[in-house]
C-alpha atoms as a PDB file:
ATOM      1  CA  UNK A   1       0.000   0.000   0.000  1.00  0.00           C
ATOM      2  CA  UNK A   2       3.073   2.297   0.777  1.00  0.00           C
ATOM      3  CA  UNK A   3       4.263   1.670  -2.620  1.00  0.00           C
ATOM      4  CA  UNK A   4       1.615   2.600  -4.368  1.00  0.00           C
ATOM      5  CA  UNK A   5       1.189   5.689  -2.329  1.00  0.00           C
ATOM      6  CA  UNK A   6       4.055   6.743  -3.135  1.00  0.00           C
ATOM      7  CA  UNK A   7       3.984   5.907  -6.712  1.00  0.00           C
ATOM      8  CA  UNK A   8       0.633   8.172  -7.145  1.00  0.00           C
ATOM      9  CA  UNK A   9       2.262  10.950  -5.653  1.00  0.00           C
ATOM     10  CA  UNK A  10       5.424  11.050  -7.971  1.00  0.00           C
ATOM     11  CA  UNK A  11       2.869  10.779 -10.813  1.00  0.00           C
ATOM     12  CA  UNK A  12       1.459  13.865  -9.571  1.00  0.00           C
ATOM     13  CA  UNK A  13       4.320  16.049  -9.065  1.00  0.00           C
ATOM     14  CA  UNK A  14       5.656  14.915 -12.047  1.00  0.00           C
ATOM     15  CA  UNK A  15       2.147  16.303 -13.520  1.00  0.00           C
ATOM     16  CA  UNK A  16       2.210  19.524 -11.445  1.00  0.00           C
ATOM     17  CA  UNK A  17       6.098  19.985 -13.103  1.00  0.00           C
ATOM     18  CA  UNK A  18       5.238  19.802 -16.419  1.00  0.00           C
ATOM     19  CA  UNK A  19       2.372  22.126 -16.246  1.00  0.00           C
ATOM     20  CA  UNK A  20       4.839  24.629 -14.465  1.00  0.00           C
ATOM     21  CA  UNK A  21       7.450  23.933 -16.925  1.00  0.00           C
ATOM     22  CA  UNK A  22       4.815  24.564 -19.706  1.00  0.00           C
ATOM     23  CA  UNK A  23       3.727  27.989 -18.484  1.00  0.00           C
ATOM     24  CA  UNK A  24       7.469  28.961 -18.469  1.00  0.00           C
ATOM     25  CA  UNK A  25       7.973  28.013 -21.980  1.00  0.00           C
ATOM     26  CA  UNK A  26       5.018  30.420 -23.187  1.00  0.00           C
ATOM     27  CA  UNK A  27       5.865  33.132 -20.657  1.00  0.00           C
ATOM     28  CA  UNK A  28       8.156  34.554 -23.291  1.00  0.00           C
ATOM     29  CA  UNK A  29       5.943  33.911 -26.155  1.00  0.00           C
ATOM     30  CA  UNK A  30       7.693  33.597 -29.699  1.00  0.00           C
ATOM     31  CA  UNK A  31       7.730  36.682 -32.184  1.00  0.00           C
ATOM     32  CA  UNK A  32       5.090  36.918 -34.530  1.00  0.00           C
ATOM     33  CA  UNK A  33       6.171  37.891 -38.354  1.00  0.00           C
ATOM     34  CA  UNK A  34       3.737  39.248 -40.637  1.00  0.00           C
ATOM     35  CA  UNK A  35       3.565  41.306 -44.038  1.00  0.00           C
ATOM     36  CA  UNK A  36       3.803  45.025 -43.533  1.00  0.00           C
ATOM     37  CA  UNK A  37      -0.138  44.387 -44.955  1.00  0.00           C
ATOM     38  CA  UNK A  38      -1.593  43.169 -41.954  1.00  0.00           C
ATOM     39  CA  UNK A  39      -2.188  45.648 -39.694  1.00  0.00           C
ATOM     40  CA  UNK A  40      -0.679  45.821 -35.301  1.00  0.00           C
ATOM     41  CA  UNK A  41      -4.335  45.997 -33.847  1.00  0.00           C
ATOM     42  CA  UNK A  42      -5.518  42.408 -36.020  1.00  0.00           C
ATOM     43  CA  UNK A  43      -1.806  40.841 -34.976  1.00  0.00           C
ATOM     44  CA  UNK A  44      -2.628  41.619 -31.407  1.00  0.00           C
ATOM     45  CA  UNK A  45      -5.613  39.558 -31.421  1.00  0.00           C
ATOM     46  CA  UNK A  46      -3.619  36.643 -31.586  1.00  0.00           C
ATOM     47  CA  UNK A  47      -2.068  36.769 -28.546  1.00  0.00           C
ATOM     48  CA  UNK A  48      -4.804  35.349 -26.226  1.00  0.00           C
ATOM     49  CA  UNK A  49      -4.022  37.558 -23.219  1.00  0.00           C
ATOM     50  CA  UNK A  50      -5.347  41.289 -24.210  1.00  0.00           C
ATOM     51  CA  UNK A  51      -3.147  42.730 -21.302  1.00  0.00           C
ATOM     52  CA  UNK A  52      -0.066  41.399 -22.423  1.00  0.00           C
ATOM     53  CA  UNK A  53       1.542  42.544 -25.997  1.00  0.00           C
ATOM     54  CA  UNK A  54       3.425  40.029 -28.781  1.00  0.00           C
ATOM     55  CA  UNK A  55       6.291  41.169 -29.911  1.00  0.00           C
ATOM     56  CA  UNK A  56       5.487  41.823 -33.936  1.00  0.00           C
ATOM     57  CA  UNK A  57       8.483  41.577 -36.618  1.00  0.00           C
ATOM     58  CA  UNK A  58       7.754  43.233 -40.297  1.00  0.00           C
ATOM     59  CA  UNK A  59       9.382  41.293 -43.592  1.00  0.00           C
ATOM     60  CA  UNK A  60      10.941  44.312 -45.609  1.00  0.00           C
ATOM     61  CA  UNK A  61       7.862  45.387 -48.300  1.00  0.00           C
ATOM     62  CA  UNK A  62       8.310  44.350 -51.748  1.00  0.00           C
ATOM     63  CA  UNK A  63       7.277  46.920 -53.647  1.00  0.00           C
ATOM     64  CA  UNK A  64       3.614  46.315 -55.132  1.00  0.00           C
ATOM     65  CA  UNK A  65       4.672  47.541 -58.885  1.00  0.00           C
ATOM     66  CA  UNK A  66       7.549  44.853 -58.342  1.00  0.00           C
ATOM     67  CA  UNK A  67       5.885  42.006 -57.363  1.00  0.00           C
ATOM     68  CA  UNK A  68       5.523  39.579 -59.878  1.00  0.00           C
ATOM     69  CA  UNK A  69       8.907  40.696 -61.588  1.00  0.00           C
ATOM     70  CA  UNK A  70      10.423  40.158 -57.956  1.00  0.00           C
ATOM     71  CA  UNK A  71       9.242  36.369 -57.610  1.00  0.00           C
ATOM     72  CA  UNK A  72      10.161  35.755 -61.299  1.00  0.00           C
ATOM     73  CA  UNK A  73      13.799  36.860 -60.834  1.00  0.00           C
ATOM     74  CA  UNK A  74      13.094  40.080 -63.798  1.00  0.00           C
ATOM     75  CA  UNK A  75      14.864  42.949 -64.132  1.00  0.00           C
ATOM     76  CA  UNK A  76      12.453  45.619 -65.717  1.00  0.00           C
ATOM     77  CA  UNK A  77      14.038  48.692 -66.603  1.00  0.00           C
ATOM     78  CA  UNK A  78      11.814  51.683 -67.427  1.00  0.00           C
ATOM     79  CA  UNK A  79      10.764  52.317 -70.875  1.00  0.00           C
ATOM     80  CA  UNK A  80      13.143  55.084 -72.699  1.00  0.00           C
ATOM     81  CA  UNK A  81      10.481  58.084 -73.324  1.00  0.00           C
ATOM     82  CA  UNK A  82      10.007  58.307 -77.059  1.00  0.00           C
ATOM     83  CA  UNK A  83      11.176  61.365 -78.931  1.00  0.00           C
ATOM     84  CA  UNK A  84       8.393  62.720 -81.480  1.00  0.00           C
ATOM     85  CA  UNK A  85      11.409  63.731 -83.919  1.00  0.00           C
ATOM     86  CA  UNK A  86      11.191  67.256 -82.415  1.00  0.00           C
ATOM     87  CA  UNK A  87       9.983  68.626 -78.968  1.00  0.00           C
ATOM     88  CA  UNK A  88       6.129  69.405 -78.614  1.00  0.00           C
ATOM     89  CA  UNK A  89       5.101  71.711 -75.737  1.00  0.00           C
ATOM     90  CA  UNK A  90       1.518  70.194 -75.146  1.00  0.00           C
ATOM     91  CA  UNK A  91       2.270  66.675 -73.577  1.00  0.00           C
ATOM     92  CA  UNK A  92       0.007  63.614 -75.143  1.00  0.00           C
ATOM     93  CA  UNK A  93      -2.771  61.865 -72.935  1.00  0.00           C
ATOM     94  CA  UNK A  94      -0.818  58.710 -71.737  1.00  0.00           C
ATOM     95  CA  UNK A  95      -4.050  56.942 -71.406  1.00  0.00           C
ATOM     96  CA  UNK A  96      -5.644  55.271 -74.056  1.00  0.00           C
ATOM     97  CA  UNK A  97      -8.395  52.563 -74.309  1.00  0.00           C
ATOM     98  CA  UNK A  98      -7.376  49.065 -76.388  1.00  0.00           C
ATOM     99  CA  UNK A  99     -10.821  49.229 -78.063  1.00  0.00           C
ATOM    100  CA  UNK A 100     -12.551  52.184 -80.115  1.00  0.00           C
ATOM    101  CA  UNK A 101     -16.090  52.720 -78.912  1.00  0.00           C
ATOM    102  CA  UNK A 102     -18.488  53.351 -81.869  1.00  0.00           C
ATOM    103  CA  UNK A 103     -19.951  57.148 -82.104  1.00  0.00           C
ATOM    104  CA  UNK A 104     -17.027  58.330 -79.273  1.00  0.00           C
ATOM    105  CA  UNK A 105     -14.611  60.647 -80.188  1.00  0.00           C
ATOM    106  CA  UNK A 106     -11.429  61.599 -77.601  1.00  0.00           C
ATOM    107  CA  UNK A 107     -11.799  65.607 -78.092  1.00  0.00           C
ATOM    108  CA  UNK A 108      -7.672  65.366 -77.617  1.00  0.00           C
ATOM    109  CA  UNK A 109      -7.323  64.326 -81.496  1.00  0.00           C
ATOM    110  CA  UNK A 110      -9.313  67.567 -82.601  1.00  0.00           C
ATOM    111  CA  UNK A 111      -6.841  69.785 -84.808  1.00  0.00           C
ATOM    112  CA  UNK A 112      -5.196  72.519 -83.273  1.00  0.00           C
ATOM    113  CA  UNK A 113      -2.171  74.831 -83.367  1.00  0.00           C
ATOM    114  CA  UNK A 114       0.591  73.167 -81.132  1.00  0.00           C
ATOM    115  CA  UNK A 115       4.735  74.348 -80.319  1.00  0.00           C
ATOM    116  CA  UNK A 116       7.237  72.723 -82.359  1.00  0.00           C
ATOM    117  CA  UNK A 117      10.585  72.920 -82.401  1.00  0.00           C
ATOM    118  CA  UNK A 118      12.296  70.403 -84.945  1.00  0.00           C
ATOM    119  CA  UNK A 119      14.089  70.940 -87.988  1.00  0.00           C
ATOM    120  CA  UNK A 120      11.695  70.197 -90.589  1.00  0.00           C
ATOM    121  CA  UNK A 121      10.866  72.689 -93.170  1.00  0.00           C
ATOM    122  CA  UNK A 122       7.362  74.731 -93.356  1.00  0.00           C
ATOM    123  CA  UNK A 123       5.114  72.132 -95.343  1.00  0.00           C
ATOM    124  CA  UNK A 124       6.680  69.292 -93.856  1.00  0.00           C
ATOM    125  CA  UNK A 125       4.209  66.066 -92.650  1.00  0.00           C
ATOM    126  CA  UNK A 126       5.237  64.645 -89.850  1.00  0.00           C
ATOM    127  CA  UNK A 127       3.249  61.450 -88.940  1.00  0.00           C
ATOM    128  CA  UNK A 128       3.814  59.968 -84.903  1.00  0.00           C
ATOM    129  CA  UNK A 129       1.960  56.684 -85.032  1.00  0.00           C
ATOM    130  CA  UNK A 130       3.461  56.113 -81.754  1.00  0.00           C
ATOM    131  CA  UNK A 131       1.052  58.890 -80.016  1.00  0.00           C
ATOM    132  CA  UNK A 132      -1.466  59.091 -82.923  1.00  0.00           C
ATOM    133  CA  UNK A 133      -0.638  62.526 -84.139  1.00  0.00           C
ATOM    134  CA  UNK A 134      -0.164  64.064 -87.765  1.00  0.00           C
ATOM    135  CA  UNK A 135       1.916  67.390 -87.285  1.00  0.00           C
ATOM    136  CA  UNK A 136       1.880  69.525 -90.893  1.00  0.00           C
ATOM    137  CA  UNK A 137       4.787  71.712 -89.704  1.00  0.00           C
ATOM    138  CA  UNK A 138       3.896  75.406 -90.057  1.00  0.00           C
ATOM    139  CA  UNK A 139       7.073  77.330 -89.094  1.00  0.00           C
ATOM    140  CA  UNK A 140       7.758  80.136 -86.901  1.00  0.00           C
ATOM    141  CA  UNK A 141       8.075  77.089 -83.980  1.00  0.00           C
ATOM    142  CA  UNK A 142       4.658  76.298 -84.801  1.00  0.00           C
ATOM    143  CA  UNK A 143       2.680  73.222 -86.281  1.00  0.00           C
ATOM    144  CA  UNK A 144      -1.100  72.404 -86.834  1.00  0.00           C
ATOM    145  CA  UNK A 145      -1.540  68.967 -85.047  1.00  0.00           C
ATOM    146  CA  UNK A 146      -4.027  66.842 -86.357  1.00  0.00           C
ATOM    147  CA  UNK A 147      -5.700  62.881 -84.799  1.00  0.00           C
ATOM    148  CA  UNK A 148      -4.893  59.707 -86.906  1.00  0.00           C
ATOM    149  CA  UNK A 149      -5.744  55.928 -86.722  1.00  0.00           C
ATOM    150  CA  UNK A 150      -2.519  54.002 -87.459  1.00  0.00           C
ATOM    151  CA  UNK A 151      -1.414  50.490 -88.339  1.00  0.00           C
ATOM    152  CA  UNK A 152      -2.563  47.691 -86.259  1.00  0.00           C
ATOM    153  CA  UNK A 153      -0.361  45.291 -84.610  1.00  0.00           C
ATOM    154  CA  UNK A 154       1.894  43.929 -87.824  1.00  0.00           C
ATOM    155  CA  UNK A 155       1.126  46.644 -89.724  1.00  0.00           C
ATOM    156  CA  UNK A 156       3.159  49.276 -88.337  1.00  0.00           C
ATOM    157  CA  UNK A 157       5.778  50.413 -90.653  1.00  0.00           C
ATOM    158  CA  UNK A 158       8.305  53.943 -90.500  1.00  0.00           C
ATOM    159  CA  UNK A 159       9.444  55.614 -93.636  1.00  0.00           C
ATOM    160  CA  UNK A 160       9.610  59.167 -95.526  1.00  0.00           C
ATOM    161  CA  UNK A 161       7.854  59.651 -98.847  1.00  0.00           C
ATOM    162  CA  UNK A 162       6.486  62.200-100.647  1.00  0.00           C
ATOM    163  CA  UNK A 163       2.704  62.925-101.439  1.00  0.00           C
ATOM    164  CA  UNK A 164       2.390  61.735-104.917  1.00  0.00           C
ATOM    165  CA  UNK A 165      -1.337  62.217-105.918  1.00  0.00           C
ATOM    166  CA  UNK A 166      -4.731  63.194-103.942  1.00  0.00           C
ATOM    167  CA  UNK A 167      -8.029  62.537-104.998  1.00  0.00           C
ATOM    168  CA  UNK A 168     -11.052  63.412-103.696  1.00  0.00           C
ATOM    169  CA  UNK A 169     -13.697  60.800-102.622  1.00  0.00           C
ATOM    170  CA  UNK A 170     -11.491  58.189-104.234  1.00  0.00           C
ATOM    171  CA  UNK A 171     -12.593  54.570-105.000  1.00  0.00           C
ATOM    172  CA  UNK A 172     -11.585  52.362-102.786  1.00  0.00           C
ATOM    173  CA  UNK A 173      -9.991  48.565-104.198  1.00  0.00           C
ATOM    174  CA  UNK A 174      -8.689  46.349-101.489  1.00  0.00           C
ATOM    175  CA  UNK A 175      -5.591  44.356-102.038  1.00  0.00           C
ATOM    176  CA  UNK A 176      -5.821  40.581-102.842  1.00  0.00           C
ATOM    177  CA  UNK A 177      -4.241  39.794 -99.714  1.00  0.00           C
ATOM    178  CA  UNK A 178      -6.435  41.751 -97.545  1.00  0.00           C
ATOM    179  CA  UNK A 179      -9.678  40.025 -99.492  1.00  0.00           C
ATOM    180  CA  UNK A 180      -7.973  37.082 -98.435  1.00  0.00           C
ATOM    181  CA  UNK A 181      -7.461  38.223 -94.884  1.00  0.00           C
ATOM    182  CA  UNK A 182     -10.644  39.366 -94.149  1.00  0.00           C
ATOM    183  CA  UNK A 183     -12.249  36.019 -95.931  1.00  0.00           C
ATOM    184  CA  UNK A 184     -10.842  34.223 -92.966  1.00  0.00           C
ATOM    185  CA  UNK A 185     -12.558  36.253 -90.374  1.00  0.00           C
ATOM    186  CA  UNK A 186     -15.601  35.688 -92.216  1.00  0.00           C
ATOM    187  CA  UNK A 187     -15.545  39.300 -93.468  1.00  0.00           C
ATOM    188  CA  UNK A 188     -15.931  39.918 -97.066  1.00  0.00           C
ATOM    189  CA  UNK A 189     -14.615  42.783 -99.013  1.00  0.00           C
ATOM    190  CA  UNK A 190     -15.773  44.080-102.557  1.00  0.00           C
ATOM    191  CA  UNK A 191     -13.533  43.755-105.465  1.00  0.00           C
ATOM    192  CA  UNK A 192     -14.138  47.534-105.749  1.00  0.00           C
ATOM    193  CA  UNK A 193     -16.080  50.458-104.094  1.00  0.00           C
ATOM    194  CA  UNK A 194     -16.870  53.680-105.464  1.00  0.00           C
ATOM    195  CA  UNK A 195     -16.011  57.180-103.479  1.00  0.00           C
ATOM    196  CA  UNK A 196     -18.722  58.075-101.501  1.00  0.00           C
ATOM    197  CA  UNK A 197     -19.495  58.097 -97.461  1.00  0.00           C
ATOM    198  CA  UNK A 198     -19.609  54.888 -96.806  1.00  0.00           C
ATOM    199  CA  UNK A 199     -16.219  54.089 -98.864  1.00  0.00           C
ATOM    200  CA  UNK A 200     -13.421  53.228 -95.982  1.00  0.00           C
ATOM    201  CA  UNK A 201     -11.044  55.978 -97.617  1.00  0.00           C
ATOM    202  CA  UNK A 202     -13.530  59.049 -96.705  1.00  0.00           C
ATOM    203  CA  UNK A 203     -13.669  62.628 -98.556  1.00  0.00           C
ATOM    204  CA  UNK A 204     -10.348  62.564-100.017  1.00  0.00           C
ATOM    205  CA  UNK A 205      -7.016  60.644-100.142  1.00  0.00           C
ATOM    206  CA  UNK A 206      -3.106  61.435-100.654  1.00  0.00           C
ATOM    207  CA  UNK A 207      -0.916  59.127-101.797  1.00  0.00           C
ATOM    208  CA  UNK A 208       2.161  57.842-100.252  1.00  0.00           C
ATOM    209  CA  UNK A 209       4.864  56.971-102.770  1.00  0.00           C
ATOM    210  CA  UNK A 210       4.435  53.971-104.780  1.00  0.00           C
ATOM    211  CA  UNK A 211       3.740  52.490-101.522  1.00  0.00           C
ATOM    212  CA  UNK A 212      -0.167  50.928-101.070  1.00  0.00           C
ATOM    213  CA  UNK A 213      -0.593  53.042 -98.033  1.00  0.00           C
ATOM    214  CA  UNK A 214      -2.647  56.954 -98.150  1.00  0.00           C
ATOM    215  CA  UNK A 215      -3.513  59.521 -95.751  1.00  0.00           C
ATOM    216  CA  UNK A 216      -6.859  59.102 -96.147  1.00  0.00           C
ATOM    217  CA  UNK A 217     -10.390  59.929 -94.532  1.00  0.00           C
ATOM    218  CA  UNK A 218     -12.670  57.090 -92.857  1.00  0.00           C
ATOM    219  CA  UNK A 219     -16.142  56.081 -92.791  1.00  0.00           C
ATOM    220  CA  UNK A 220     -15.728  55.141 -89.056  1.00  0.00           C
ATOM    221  CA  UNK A 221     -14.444  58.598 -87.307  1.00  0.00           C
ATOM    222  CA  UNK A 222     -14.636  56.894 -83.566  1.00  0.00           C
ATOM    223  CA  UNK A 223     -11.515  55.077 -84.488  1.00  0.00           C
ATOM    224  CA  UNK A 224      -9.357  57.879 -84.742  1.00  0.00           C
ATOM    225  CA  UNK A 225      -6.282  57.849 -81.965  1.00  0.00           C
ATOM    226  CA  UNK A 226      -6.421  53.711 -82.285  1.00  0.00           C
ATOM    227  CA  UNK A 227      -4.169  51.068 -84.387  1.00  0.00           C
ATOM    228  CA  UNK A 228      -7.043  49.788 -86.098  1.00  0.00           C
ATOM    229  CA  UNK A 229      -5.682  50.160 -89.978  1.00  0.00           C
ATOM    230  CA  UNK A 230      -3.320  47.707 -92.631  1.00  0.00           C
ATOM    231  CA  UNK A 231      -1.341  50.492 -92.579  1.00  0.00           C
ATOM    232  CA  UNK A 232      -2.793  53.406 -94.120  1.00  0.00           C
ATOM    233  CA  UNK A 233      -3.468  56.808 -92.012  1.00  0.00           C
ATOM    234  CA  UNK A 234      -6.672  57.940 -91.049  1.00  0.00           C
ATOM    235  CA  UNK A 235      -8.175  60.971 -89.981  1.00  0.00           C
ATOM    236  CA  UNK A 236     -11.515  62.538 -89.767  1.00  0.00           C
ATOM    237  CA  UNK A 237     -13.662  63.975 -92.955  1.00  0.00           C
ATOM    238  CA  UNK A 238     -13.612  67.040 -92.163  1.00  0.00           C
ATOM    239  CA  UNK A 239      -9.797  66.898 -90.760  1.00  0.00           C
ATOM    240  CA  UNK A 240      -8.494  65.262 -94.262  1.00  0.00           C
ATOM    241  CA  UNK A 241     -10.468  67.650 -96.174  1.00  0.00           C
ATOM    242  CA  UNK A 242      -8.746  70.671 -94.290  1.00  0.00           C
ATOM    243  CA  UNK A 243      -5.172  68.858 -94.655  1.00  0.00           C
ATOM    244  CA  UNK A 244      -6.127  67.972 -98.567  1.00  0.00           C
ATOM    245  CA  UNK A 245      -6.400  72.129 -99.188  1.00  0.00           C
ATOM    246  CA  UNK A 246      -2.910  73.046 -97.115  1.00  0.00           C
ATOM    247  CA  UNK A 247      -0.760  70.398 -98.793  1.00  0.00           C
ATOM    248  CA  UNK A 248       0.465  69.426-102.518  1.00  0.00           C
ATOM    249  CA  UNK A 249       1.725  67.019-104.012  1.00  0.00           C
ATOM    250  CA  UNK A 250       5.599  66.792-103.941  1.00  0.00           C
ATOM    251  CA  UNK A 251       4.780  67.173-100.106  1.00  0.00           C
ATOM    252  CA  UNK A 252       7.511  65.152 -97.856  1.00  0.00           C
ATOM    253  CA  UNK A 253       5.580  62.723 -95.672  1.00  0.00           C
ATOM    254  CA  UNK A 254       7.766  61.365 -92.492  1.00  0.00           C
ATOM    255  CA  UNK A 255       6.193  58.441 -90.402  1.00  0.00           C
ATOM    256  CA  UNK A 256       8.237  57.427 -87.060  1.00  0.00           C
END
């Protein structure tokens, strides 16, 4: 009977030990380390005894713009600002949406009288597909600036030329390859359309060269400041018609 006495009693100071011995292992509780996102009032929470504070350690903040470059080991250096081919006081709209929307025209692409400082000549057509401007330099550090749709995605191209004819309301006959193109989006083109308003080229036309591409008007005005074309330029009616009377032909064209 002794024996077993004394065996219950070890088995309860042995208990009583480890529950001391427990208490001083949490007395000092362990940091806790969080994102600089979670805020100290929710991390106190955790503790379980309001009067007593955890200790909080913040992971240095990865930048939020660097993120996903950061995790996949990228270096992204920031993109060179392109140069118009001469400086331009007014400074373009950065933002831009991917898709026209039908009967909405960005007022930013209506023609007006902008600074210019490069060193093309008075008469000179300076084409930035880049920021979807036309600039017909004017002199005197001056230029009239004009909106343009541009090439699409594979149809940019960059080039000087000179205006070799104009036409007004000009018929409109679509390559073979862009028949064939548009056949395999289920669109389908005429072999030919005559000028009019709902011709594609607009009010009038100037062509580029012996090159396929024009400065032309468009049937679809909403477009303007977009890549939308195979190519060609595009303006508005009533924008072509006023470029049309300011320029001839033998007119240097440059597109950068």
């Amino acid at each position: 009977m002794l024996k077993k006495s004394l065996v219950v009693a070890a088995s309860i100071l042995t208990l009583v030990a480890g529950q001391a011995q427990a208490q001083d292992r949490y007395k000092n509780r362990p940091p806790v380390i969080v994102s600089p996102d979670l805020t100290a009032p929710w991390v106190m929470q955790l503790g379980g005894q309001p009067q007593q504070a955890r200790r909080v350690i913040y992971r240095q903040q990865i930048p939020t713009t660097t993120r996903k470059q950061y995790y996949q080991g990228l270096t992204v250096k920031p993109q060179a600002k392109r140069r118009v081919g001469a400086p331009l006081v007014q400074p373009v709209n950065a933002t831009r949406a991917q898709r026209p929307v039908k009967s909405k025209f960005d007022p930013q692409y209506l023609p007006q009288t902008v600074a210019y400082d490069g060193k093309e000549k008075a008469g000179t057509i300076v084409i930035d597909t880049n920021n979807r401007f036309l600039y017909l330099v004017a002199g005197n550090g001056q230029a009239r600036r004009y909106g343009v749709g541009v090439g699409k995605p594979g149809f940019e191209w960059a080039g000087a030329h000179k205006v070799t004819r104009k036409a007004e309301w000009p018929s409109w006959t679509p390559p073979t390859e862009m028949i064939s193109r548009e056949a395999a989006k289920g669109h389908y083109l005429p072999a030919r359309m005559d000028g009019g308003p709902e011709n594609p080229l607009g009010a009038r036309a100037m062509y580029l060269g012996s090159t396929l591409y024009r400065i032309h008007g468009t049937n679809a005005p909403w477009t303007i400041g977009y890549a939308v074309s195979s190519g060609c330029i595009r303006m508005r009616n009533e924008d072509v018609v006023d470029l049309y009377e300011r320029v001839n032909v033998g007119t240097k064209v440059i597109v950068i």
